[in-house]
Protein backbone atom coordinates (compact mmCIF):
# COMPACT_ATOMS: atom_id res chain seq x y z
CA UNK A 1 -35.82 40.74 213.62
CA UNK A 2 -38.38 41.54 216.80
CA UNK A 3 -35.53 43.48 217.78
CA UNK A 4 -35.28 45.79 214.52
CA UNK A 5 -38.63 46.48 214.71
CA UNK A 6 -38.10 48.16 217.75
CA UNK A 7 -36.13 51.10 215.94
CA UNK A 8 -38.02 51.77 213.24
CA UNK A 9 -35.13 54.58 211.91
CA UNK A 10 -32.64 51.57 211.96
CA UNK A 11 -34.55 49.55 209.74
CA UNK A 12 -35.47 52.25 207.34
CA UNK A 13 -31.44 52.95 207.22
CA UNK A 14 -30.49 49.79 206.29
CA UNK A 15 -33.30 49.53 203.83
CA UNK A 16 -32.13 52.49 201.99
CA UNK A 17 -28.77 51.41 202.38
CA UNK A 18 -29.80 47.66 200.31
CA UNK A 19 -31.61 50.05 197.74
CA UNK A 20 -28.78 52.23 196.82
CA UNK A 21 -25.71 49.77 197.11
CA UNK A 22 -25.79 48.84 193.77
CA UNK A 23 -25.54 52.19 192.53
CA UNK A 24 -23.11 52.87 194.62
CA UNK A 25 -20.74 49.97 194.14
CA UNK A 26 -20.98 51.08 190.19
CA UNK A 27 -19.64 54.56 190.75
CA UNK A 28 -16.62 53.76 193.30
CA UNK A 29 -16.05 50.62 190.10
CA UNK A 30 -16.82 47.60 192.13
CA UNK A 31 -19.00 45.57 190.05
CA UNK A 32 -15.92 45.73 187.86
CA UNK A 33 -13.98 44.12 190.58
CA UNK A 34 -16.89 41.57 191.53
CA UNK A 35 -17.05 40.75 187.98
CA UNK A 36 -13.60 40.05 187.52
CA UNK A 37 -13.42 37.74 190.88
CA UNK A 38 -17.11 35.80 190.43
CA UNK A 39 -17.47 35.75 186.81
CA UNK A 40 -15.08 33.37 184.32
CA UNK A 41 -13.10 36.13 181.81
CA UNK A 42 -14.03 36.14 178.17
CA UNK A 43 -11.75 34.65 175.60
CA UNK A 44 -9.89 37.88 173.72
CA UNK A 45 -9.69 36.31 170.03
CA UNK A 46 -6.11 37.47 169.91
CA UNK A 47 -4.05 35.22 171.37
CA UNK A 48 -0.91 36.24 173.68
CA UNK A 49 2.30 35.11 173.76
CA UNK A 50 4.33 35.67 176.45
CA UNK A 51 6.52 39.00 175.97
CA UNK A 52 4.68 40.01 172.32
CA UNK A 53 2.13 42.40 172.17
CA UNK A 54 -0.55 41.74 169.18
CA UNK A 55 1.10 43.30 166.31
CA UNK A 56 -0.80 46.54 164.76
CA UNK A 57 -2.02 45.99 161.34
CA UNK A 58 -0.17 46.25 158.47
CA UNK A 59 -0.62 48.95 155.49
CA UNK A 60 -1.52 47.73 152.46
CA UNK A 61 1.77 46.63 150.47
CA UNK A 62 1.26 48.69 146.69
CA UNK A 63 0.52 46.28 144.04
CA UNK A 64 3.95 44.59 142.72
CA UNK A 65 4.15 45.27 138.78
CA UNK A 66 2.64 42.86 137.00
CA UNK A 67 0.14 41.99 139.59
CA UNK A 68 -3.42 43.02 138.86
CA UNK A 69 -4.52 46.01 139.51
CA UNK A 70 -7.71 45.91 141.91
CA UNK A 71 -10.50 46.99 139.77
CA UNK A 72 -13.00 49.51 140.97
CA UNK A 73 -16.33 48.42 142.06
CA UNK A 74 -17.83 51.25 139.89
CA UNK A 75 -16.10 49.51 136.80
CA UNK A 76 -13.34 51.01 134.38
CA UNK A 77 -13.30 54.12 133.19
CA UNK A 78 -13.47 54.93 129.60
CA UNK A 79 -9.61 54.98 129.45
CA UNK A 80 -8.88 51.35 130.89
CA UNK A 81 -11.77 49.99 129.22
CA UNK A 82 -9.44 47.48 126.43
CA UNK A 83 -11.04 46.56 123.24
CA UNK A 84 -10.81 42.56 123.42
CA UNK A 85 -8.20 40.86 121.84
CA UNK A 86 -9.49 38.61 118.60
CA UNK A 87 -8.20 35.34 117.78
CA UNK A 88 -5.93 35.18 115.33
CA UNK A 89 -7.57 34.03 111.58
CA UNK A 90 -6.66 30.58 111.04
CA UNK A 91 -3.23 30.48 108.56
CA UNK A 92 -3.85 28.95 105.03
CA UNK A 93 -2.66 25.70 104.03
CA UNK A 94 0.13 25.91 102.13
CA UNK A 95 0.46 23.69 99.22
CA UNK A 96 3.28 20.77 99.01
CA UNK A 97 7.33 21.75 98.28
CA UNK A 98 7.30 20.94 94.75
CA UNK A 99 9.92 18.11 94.34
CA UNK A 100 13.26 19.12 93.51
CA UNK A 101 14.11 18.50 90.21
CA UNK A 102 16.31 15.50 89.73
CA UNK A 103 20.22 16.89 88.69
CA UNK A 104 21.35 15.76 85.48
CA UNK A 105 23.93 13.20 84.68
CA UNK A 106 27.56 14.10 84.64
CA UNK A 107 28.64 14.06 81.32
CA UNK A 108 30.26 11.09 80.38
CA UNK A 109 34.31 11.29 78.73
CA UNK A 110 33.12 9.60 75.10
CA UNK A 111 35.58 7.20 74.12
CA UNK A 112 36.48 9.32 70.54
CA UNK A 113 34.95 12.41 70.82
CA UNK A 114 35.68 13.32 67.10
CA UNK A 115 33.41 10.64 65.91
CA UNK A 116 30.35 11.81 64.49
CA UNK A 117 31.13 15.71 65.61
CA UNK A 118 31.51 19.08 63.64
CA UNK A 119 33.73 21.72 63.85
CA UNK A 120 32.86 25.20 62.96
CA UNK A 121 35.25 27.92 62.74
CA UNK A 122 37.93 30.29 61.36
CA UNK A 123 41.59 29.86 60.18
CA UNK A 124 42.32 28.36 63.50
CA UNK A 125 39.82 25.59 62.44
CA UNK A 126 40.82 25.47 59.29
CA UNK A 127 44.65 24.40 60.93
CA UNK A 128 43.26 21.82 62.93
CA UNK A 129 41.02 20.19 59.95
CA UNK A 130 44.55 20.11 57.87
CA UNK A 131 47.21 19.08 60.61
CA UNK A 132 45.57 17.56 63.60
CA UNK A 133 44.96 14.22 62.36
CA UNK A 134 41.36 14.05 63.51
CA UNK A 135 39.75 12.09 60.69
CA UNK A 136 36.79 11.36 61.86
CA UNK A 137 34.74 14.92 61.87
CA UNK A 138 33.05 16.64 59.83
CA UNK A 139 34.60 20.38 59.40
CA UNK A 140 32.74 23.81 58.80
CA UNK A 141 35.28 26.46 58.13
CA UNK A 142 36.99 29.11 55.68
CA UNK A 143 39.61 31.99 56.44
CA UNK A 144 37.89 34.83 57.75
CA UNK A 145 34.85 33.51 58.91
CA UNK A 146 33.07 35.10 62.34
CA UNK A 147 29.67 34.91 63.78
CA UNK A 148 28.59 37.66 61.70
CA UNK A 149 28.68 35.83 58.04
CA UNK A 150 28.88 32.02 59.65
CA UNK A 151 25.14 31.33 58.20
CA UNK A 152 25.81 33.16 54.47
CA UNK A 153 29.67 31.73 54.04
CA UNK A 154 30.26 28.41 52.69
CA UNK A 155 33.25 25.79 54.02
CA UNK A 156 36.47 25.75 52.45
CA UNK A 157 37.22 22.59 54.18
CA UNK A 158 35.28 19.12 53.84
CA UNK A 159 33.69 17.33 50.97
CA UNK A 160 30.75 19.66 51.04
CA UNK A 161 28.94 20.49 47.27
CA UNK A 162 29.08 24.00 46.03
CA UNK A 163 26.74 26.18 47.48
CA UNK A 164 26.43 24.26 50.93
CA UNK A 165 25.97 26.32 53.96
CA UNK A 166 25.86 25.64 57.57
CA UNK A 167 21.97 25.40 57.37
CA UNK A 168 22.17 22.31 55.08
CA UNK A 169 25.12 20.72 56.91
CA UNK A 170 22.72 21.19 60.37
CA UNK A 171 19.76 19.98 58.80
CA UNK A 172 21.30 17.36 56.89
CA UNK A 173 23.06 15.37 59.50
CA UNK A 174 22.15 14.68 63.54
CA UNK A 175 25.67 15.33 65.35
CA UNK A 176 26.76 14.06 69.00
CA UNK A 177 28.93 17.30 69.23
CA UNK A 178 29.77 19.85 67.88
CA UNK A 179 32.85 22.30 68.48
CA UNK A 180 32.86 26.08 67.85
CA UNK A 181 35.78 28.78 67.47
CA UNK A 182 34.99 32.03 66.24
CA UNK A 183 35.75 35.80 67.61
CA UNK A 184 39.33 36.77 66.88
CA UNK A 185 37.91 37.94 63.51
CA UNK A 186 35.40 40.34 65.15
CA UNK A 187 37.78 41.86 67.84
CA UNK A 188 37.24 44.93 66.46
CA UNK A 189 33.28 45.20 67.38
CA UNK A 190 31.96 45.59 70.51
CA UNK A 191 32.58 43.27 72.63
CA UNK A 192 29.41 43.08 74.08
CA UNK A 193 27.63 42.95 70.69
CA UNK A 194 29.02 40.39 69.21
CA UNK A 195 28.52 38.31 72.43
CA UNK A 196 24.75 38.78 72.13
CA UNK A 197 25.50 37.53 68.12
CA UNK A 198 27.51 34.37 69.52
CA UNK A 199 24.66 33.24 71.63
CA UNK A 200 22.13 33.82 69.42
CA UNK A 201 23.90 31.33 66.84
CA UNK A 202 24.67 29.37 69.56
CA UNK A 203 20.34 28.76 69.81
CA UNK A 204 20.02 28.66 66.07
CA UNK A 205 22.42 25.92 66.26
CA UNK A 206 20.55 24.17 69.04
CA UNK A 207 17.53 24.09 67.39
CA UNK A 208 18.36 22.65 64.17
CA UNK A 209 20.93 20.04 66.34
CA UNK A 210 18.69 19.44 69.49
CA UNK A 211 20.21 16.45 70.98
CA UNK A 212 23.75 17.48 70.03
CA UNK A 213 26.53 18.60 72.76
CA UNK A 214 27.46 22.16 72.03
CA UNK A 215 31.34 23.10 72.86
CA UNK A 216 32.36 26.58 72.51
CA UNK A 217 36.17 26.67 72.32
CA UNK A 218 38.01 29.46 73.62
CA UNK A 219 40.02 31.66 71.24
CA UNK A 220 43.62 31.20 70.84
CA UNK A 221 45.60 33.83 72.22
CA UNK A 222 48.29 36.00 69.81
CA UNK A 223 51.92 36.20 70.58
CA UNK A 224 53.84 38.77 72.45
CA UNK A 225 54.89 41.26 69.55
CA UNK A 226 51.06 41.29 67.83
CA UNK A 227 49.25 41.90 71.34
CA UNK A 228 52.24 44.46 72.36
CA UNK A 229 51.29 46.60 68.70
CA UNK A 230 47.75 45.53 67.72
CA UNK A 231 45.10 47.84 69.10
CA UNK A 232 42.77 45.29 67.57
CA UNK A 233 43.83 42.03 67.93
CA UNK A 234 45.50 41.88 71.72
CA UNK A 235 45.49 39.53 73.87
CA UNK A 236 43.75 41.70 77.05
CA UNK A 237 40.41 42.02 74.39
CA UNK A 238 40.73 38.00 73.38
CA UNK A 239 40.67 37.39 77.33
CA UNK A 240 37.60 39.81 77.69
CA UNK A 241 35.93 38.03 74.57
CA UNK A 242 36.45 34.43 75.96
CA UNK A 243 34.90 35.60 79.54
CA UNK A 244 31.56 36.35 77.89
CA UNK A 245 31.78 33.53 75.62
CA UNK A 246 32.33 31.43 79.11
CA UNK A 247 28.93 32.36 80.27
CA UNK A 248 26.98 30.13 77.78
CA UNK A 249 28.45 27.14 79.73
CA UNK A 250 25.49 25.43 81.67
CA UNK A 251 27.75 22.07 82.30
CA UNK A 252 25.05 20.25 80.71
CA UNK A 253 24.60 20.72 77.15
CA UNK A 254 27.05 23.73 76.45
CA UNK A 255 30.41 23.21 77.49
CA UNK A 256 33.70 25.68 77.09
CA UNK A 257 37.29 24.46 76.80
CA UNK A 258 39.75 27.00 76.88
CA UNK A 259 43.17 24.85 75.35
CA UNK A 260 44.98 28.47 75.91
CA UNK A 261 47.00 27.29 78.83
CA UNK A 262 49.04 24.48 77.03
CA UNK A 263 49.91 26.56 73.88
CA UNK A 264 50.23 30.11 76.29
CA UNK A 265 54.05 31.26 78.47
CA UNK A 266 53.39 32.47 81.78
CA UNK A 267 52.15 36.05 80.67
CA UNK A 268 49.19 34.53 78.79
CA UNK A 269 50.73 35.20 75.28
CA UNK A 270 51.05 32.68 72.63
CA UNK A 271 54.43 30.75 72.90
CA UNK A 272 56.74 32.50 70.35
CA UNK A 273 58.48 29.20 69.58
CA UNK A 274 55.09 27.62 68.61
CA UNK A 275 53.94 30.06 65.68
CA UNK A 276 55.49 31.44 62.67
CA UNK A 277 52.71 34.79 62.80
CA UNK A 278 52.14 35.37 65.85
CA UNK A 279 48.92 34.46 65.43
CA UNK A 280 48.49 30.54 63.74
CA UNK A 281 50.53 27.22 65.72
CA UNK A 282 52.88 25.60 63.24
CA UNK A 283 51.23 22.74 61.83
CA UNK A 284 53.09 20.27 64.39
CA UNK A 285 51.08 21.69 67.03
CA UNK A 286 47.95 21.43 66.17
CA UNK A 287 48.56 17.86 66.77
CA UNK A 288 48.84 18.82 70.47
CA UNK A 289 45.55 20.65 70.17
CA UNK A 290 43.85 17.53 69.21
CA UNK A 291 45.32 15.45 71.88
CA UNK A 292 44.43 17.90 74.54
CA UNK A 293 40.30 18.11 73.12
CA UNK A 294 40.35 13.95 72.89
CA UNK A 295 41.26 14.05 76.51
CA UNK A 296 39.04 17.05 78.06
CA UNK A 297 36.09 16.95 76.12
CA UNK A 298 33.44 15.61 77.68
């Protein structure tokens, strides 16, 4: 050090030389390079892997349907503003199922049927009450009787005083059941019309005989030759007839019985070998009407 001071420009060299060196070593980049060899490296928060390069961000994926739909900080605008949804109001009780009501009885086959019954009717009637055999009714009936002059006619049949109507006999006596024929005499009405007549005597009838059965018999068909040349009287307006006299049925307390198929051939038409008229059974047969009512009626 004696020495240096010897050579004063030296000294002054190398002190200029100390001074400057570290600007110097920045702008030819080797505090860089000292860095990187003295000082320990700082961790890069992306880890390597061998042969990868970090992967570049991804875009945002668009919004799957059905995913929400990110709102805006600012808040909806007035067209996705929703009016909230209000519970539903609370359904009503409803009341009970009303118990069903119980089904009536099946009718029950009576062991005589013609015991304490009535027949009402026309001519046919009239045959049955006179050649049948069935003793034990009471009978209601003339020639020419329909439902239009039923109430105002009196019987020609029965042990009834002069004078009786149908009224008295209903009002007079409580039956079990009681068996009606009438409508070939008013074929030539309306149809229709005299339907409407048949079921209101049919509720006249059931309420003067409340507790009675109430059996509305078909009408006997006519033969062949009448229905072929009777514009009246056929067999194609008896069927029509009997269908709306049908409807009364309830298979309860009104019944129908149509006997047409034992005393009828094939074409519907009253068996020419079983009537002298085409129109009345021989007397034999109403026997066979009779046996046929004792076994359907119920």
């Amino acid at each position: 050090m004696k020495k240096l001071l010897h050579y004063p420009f030296l000294l002054l060299l190398m002190l200029t030389v100390a001074v400057a060196s570290p600007f110097l070593w920045k702008e030819m980049g080797l505090v860089d390079t000292l860095k990187a060899i003295y000082l320990p490296a700082e961790e890069d928060p992306t880890p390597q892997i061998a042969g990868f390069s970090s992967p570049d961000p991804l875009p945002d994926a668009p919004p799957v349907e059905g995913d929400p739909v990110p709102s805006d900080p600012a808040g909806p605008g007035p067209e996705q503003r929703q009016t909230p949804v209000e519970d539903d109001p609370p359904l009503p009780e409803l009341p009970p199922a009303p118990e069903p009501d119980p089904e009536p009885d099946p009718p029950v086959k009576p062991e005589n049927p013609f015991e304490n019954a009535l027949f009402i009717g026309d001519s046919r009637t009239v045959g049955i009450a006179k050649y049948s055999g069935i003793t034990e009714a009471d009978f209601f009936c003339t020639t020419g009787m329909d439902v239009y002059t039923v109430r105002q006619k009196e019987s020609s049949i029965g042990a009834w005083e002069k004078g009786t109507l149908l009224e008295d006999v209903l009002t007079g006596h409580q039956y079990d059941r009681i068996f009606i024929m009438l409508g070939i005499n008013e074929l030539g009405y309306n149809l229709e019309g005299t339907s409407g007549v048949y079921g209101d005597l049919l509720n006249w009838i059931r309420g003067l005989q409340p507790d009675a059965y109430l059996i509305v018999q078909a009408n006997l068909h006519v033969g062949k030759k009448r229905s072929d040349t009777d514009k009246v009287i056929n067999n194609p307006r008896i069927v029509q007839l009997n269908d709306y006299l049908s409807a009364y049925a309830d298979g309860s307390t009104v019944f129908y019985l149509d006997v047409n198929p034992i005393f009828c051939d094939e074409e519907g038409n009253l068996i020419a070998s079983y009537t002298f008229d085409d129109t009345h059974p021989y007397g034999k047969y109403y026997a066979l009407w009779a046996d046929w009512l004792r076994e359907n009626t119920p």
